[in-house]
Protein backbone atom coordinates (compact mmCIF):
# COMPACT_ATOMS: atom_id res chain seq x y z
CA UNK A 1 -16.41 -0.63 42.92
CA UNK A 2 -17.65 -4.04 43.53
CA UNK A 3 -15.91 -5.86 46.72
CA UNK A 4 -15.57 -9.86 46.77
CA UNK A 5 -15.13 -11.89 49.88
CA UNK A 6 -11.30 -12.16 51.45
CA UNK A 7 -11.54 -16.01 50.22
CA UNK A 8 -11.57 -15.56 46.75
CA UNK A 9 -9.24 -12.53 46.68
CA UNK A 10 -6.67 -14.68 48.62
CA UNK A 11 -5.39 -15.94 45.02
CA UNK A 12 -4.31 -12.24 44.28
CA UNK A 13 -3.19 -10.80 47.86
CA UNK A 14 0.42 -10.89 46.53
CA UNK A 15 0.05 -9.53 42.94
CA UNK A 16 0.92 -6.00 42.47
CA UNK A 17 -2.87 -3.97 42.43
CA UNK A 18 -3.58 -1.44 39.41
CA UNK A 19 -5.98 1.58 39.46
CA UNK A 20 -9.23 0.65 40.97
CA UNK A 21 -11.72 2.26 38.60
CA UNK A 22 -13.37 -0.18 35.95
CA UNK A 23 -12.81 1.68 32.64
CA UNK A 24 -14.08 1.04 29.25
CA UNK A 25 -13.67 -2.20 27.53
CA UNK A 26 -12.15 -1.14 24.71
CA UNK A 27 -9.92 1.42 25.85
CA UNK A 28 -6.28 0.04 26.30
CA UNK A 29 -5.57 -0.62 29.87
CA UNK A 30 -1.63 -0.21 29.42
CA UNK A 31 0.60 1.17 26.79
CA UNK A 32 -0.01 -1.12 23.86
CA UNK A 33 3.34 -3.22 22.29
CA UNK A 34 1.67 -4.70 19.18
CA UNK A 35 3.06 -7.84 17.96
CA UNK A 36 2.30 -9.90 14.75
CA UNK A 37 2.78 -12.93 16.87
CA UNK A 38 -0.01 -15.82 16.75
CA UNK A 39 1.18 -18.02 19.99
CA UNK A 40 -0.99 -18.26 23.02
CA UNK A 41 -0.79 -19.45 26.47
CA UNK A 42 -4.32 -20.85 27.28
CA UNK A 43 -4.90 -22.35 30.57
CA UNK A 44 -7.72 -24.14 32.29
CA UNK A 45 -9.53 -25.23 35.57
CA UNK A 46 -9.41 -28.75 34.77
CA UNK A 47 -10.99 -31.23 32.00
CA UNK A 48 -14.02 -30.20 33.11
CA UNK A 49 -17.29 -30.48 30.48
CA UNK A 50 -16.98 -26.20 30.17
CA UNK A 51 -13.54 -26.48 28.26
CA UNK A 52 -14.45 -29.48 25.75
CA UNK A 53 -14.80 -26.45 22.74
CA UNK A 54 -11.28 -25.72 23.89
CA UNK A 55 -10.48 -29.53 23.38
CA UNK A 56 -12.82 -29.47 20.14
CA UNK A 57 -10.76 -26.67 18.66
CA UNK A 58 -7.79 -28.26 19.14
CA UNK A 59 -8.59 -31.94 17.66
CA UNK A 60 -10.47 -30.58 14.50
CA UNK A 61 -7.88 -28.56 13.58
CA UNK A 62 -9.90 -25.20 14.17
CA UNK A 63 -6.94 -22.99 16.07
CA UNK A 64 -4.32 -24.16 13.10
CA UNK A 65 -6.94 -23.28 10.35
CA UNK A 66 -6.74 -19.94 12.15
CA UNK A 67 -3.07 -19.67 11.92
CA UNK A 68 -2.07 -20.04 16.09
CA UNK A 69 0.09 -21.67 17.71
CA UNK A 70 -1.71 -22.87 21.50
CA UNK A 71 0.83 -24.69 23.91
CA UNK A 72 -0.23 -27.41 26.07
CA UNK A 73 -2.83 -26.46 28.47
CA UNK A 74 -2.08 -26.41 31.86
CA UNK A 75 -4.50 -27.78 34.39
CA UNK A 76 -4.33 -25.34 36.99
CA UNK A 77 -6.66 -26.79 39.53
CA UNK A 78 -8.87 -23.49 40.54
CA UNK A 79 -10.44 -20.73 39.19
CA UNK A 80 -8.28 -18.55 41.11
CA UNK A 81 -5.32 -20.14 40.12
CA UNK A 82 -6.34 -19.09 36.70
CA UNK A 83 -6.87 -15.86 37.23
CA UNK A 84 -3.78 -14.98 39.06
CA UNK A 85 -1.82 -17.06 35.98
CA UNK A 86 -3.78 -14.67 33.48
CA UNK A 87 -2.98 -11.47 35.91
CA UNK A 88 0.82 -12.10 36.46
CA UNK A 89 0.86 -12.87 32.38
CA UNK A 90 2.07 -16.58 32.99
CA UNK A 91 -0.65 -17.18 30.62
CA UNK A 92 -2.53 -14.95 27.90
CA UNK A 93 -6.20 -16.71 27.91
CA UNK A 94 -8.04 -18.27 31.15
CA UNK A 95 -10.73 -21.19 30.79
CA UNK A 96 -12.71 -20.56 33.78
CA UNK A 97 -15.80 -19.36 35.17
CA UNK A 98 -17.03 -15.95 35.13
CA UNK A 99 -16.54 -15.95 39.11
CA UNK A 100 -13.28 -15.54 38.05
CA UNK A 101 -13.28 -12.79 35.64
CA UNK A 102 -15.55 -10.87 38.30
CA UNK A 103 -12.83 -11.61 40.94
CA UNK A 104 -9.47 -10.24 38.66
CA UNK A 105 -11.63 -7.09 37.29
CA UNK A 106 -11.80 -6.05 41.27
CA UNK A 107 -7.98 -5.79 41.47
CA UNK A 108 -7.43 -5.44 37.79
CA UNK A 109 -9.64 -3.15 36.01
CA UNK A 110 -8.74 -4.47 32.73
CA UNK A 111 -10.18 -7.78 32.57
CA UNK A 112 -11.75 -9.03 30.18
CA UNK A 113 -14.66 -11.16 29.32
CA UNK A 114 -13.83 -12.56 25.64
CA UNK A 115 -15.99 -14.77 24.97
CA UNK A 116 -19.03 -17.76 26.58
CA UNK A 117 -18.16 -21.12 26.75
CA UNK A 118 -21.11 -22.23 28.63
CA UNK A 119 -24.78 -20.39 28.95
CA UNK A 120 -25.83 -22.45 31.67
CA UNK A 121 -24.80 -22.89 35.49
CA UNK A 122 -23.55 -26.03 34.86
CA UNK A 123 -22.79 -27.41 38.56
CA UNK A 124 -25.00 -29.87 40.31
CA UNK A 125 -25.37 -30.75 43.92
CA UNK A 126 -24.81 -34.39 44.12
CA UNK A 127 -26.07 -36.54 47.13
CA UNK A 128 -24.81 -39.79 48.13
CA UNK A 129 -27.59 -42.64 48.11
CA UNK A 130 -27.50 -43.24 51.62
CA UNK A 131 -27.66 -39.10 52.38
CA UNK A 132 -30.93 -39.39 50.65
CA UNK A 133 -33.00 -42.51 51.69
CA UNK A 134 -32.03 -41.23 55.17
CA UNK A 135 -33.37 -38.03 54.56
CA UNK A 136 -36.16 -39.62 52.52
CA UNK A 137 -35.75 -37.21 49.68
CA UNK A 138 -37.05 -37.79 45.92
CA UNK A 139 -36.23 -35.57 42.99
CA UNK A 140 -39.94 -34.29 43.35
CA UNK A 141 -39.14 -32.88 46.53
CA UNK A 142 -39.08 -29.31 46.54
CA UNK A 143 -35.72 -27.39 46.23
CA UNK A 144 -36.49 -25.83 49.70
CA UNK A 145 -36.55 -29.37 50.96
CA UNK A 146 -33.75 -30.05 49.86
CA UNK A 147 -31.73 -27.52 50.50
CA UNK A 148 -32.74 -27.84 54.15
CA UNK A 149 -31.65 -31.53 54.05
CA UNK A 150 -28.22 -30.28 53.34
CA UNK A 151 -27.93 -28.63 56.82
CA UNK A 152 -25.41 -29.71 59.06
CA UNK A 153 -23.81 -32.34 56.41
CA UNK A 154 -20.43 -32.53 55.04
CA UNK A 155 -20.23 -31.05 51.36
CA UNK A 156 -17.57 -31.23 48.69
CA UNK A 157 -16.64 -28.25 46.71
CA UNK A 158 -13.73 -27.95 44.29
CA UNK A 159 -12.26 -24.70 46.83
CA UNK A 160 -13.35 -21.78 48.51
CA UNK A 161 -14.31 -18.49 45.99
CA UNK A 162 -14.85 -21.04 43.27
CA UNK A 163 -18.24 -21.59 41.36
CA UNK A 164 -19.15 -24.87 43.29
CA UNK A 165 -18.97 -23.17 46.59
CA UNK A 166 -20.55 -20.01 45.27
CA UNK A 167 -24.08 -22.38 44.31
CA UNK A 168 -24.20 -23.68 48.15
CA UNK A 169 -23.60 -20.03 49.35
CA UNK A 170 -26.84 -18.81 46.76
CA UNK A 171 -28.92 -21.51 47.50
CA UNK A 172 -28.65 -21.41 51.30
CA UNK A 173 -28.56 -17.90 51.09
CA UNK A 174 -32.64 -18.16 49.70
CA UNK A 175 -33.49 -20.10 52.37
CA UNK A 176 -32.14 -18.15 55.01
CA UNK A 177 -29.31 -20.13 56.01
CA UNK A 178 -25.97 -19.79 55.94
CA UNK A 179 -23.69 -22.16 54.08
CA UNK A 180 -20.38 -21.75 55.59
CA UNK A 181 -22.50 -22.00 58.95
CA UNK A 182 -24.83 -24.23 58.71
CA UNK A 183 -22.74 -26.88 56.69
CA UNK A 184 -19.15 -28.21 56.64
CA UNK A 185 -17.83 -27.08 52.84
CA UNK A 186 -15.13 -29.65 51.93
CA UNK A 187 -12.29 -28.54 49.81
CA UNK A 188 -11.70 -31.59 47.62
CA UNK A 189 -9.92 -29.72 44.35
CA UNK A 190 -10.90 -30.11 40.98
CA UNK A 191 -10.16 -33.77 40.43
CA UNK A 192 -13.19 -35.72 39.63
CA UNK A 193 -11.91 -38.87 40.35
CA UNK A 194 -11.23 -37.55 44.41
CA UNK A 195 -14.52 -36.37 44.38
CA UNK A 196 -16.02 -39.36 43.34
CA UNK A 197 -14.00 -41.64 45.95
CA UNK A 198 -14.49 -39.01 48.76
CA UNK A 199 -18.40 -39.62 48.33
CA UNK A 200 -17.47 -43.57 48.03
CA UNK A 201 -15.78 -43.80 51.01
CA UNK A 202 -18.31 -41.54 53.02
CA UNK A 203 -16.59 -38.52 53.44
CA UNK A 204 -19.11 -36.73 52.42
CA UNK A 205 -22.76 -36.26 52.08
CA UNK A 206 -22.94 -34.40 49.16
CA UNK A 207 -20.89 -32.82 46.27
CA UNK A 208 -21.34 -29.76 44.70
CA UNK A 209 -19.51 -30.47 41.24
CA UNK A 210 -19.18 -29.44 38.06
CA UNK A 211 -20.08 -32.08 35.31
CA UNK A 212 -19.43 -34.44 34.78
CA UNK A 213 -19.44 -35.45 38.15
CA UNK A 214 -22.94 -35.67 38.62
CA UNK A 215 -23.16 -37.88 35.41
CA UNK A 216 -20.00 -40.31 37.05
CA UNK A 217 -21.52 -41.03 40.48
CA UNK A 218 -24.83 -41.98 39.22
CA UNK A 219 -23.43 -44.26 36.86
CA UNK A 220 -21.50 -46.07 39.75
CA UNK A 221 -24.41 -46.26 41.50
CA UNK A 222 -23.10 -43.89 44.64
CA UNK A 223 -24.75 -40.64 44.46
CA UNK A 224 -27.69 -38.94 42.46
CA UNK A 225 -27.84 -35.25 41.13
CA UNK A 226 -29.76 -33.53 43.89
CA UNK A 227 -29.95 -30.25 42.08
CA UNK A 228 -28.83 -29.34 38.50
CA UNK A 229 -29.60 -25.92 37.80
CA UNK A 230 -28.88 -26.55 33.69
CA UNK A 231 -32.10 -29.08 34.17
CA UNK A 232 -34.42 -26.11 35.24
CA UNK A 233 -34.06 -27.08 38.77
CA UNK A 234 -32.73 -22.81 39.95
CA UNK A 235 -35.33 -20.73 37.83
CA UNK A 236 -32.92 -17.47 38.38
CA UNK A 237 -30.28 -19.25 37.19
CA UNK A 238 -31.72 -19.98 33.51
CA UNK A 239 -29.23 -18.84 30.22
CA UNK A 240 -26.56 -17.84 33.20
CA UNK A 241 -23.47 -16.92 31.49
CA UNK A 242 -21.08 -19.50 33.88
CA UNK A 243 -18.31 -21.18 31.87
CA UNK A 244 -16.44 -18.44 29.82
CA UNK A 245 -12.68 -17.31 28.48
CA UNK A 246 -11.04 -13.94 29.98
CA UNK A 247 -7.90 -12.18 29.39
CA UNK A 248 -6.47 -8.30 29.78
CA UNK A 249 -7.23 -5.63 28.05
CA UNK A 250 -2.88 -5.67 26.99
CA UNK A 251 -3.11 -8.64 25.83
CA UNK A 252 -6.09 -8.07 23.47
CA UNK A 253 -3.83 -4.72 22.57
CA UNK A 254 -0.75 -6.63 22.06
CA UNK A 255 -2.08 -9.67 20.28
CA UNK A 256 -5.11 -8.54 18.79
CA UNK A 257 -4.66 -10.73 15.79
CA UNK A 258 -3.68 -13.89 17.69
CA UNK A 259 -7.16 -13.01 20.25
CA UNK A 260 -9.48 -12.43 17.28
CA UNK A 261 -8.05 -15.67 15.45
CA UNK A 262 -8.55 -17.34 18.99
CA UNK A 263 -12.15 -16.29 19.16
CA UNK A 264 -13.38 -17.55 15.97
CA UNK A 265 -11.58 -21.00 16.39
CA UNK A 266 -13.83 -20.86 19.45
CA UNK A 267 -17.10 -20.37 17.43
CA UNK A 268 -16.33 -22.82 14.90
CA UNK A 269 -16.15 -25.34 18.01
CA UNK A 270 -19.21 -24.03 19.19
CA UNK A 271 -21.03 -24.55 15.95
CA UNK A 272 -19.40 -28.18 15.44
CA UNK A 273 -20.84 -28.99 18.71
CA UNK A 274 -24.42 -27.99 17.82
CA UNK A 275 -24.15 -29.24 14.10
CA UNK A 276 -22.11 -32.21 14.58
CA UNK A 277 -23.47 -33.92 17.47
CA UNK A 278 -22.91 -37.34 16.40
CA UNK A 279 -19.19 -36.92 16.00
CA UNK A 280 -18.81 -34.32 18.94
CA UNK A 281 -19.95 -36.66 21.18
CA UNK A 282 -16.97 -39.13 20.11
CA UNK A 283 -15.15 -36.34 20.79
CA UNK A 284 -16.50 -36.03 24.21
CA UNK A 285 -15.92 -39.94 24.99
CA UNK A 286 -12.82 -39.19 24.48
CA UNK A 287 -11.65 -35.46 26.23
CA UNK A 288 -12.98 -36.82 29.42
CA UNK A 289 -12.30 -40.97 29.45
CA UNK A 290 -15.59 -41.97 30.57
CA UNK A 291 -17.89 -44.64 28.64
CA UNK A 292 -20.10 -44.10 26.10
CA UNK A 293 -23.78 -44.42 28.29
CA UNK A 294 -21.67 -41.68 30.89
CA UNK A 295 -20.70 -39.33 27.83
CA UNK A 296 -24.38 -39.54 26.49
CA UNK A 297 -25.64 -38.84 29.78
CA UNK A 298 -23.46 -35.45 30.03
CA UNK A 299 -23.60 -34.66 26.48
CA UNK A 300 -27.48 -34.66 27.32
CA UNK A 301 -27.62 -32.54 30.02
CA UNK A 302 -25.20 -30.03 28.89
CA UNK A 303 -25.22 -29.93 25.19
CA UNK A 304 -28.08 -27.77 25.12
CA UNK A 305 -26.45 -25.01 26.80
CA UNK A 306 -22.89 -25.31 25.64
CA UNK A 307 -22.43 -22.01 23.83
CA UNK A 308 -23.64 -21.18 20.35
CA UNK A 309 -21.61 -18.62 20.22
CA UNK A 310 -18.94 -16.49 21.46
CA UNK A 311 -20.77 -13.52 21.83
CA UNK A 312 -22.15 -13.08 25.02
CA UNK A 313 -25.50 -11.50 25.71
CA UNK A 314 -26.15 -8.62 27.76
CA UNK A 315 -29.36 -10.12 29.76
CA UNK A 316 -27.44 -13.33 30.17
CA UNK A 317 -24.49 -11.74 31.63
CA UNK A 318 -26.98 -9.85 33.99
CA UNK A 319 -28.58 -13.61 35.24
CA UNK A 320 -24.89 -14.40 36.15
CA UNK A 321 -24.04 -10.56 37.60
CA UNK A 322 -26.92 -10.77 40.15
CA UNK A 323 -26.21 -14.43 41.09
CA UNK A 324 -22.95 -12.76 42.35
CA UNK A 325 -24.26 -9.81 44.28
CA UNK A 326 -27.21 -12.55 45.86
CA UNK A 327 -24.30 -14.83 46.28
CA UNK A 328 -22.97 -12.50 47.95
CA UNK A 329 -19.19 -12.49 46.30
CA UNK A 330 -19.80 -9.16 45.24
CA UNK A 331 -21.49 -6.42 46.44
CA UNK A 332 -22.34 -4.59 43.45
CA UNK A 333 -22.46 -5.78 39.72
CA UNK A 334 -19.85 -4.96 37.42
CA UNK A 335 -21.45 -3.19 34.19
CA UNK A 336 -21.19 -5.39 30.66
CA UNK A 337 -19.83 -2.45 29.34
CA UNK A 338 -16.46 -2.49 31.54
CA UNK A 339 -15.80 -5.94 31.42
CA UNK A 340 -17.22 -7.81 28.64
CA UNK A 341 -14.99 -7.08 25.48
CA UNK A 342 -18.25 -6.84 22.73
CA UNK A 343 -16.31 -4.87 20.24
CA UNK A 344 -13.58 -7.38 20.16
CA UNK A 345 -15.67 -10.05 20.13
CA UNK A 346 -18.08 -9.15 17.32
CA UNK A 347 -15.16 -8.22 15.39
CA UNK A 348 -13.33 -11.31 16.00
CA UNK A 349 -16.27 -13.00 14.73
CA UNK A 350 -17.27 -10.38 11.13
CA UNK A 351 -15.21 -12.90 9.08
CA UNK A 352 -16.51 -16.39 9.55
């Protein structure tokens, strides 16, 4: 069974734990209680760039075509904080990344991956301007290069076990250094705006940061994105399976209907993303309050690998599963078969 660090099990120390082994997707994971009912409780990192098909679902009308009922969306700050929310049943459905799901299935052997949000590693490494004229680095410089430069510096990360520290841990990790060690990891939260003045003020050196923070600091002129790996810059990392929905197995027994209906308003987000780029991108503009060059900018680097669909592939969840075991957050990968729900989600998805 596959053993993460202490750090991002912290999240979990208190919940009760459940039988170890990882057992089939599709076999209940606790006496089933069906219910006709089509409410959800969704909740999120934060208005992150991953969650805009959440946000997309919601404004065209896609989750009440599909007869649910989703609450407010609570921004719950950390991927852990998700998790444990989605383990203690606070809330049904988890916006996250698959970090997360990875974490919960190694206390919880019913979790569940439902469904991809984002096929893409979609965290950069953002130096400040000053970081790199001192260290005289280009974007032609080679990633070992700069991942050397980041020795010794002060780097922001939205908290420890989360995806943003997990990249510094990988890359360092390939260069024989060790990131906890060898740099001062920051814990700044998920709030881009803190990030963004934490760089400003000097804080900092560096940020590693989901988008669109990237996009926001070189619009104000403070920082550039180091390394992206969505722009090719991490080879291994290509078609990663990163930004992604979970839930448990009981809940998919429970609410079946309400999980399926959420899946498919999920797709038809996707799809409206891909086909409608024009009008998603007002959309955009407007989930995450930037201005229009900004949106473009992120809409640019990340619309080609928002999700086309739900469904997640099997080699694309294996990019993601041995980014874990290199990252060393787990020491073994979990198998598609025990954690990703494909039945469910191919299902879900037979109607539309």
């Amino acid at each position: 069974m596959p053993i993460s660090r202490r750090q991002s099990l912290s999240f979990i120390a208190s919940l009760p734990l459940v039988a170890m082994g990882i057992s089939s997707c599709d076999n209940p994971g606790s006496p089933a209680k069906p219910t006709n009912t089509m409410s959800l409780k969704v909740g999120q990192i934060s208005t992150s760039v991953a969650y805009f098909p959440f946000y997309v679902a919601d404004q065209q009308g896609f989750f009440k075509k599909e007869g649910l009922t989703i609450g407010p969306r609570p921004l719950l700050g950390t991927g852990a904080k998700v998790a444990a929310a989605v383990e203690s049943g606070s809330i049904d459905i988890g916006g996250g990344v698959i970090t997360d799901a990875f974490d919960m299935a190694i206390v919880d052997s019913t979790a569940r991956v439902i469904g991809s949000l984002v096929n893409g590693y979609y965290v950069d490494v953002i130096a400040s301007n000053s970081f790199l004229q001192q260290k005289r680095l280009t974007m032609s410089s080679s990633l070992a290069d700069k991942v050397h430069a980041l020795q010794d510096r002060k780097i922001g990360i939205t908290g420890p076990g989360s995806g943003t520290e997990a990249l510094l841990i990988y890359l360092f990790r390939q260069q024989g250094l060790d990131a906890k060690r060898d740099a001062t990891l920051v814990n700044l939260g998920s709030n881009n705006l803190s990030a963004i003045a934490a760089m400003k003020a000097g804080h900092v050196d560096a940020l590693s940061f989901f988008s669109p923070v990237g996009q926001q600091a070189e619009a104000e002129g403070i920082g550039t994105i180091l390394i992206s790996p969505i722009r090719g810059d991490v080879p291994a990392l290509a078609n990663d399976v990163h930004g992604a929905f979970y839930t448990k197995q009981s809940v998919i027994d429970n609410k079946k209907q309400a999980v399926q209906a959420f899946i498919r308003a999920i797709a038809q987000a996707e799809s409206y993303i891909h086909e409608q780029q024009d009008k998603a991108l007002v959309l955009m503009q407007k989930y995450l309050k930037l201005n229009q060059a900004t949106t473009k900018a992120v809409f640019t680097a990340i619309g080609p690998v928002f999700a086309q669909s739900p469904q997640i592939d099997q080699r694309a969840y294996e990019v993601a599963a041995q980014f874990h075991v290199q990252a060393g957050l787990i020491s073994a990968a979990i198998s598609y078969d025990n954690i990703v729900a494909a039945s469910t989600i191919k299902s879900s998805l037979a109607g539309l």
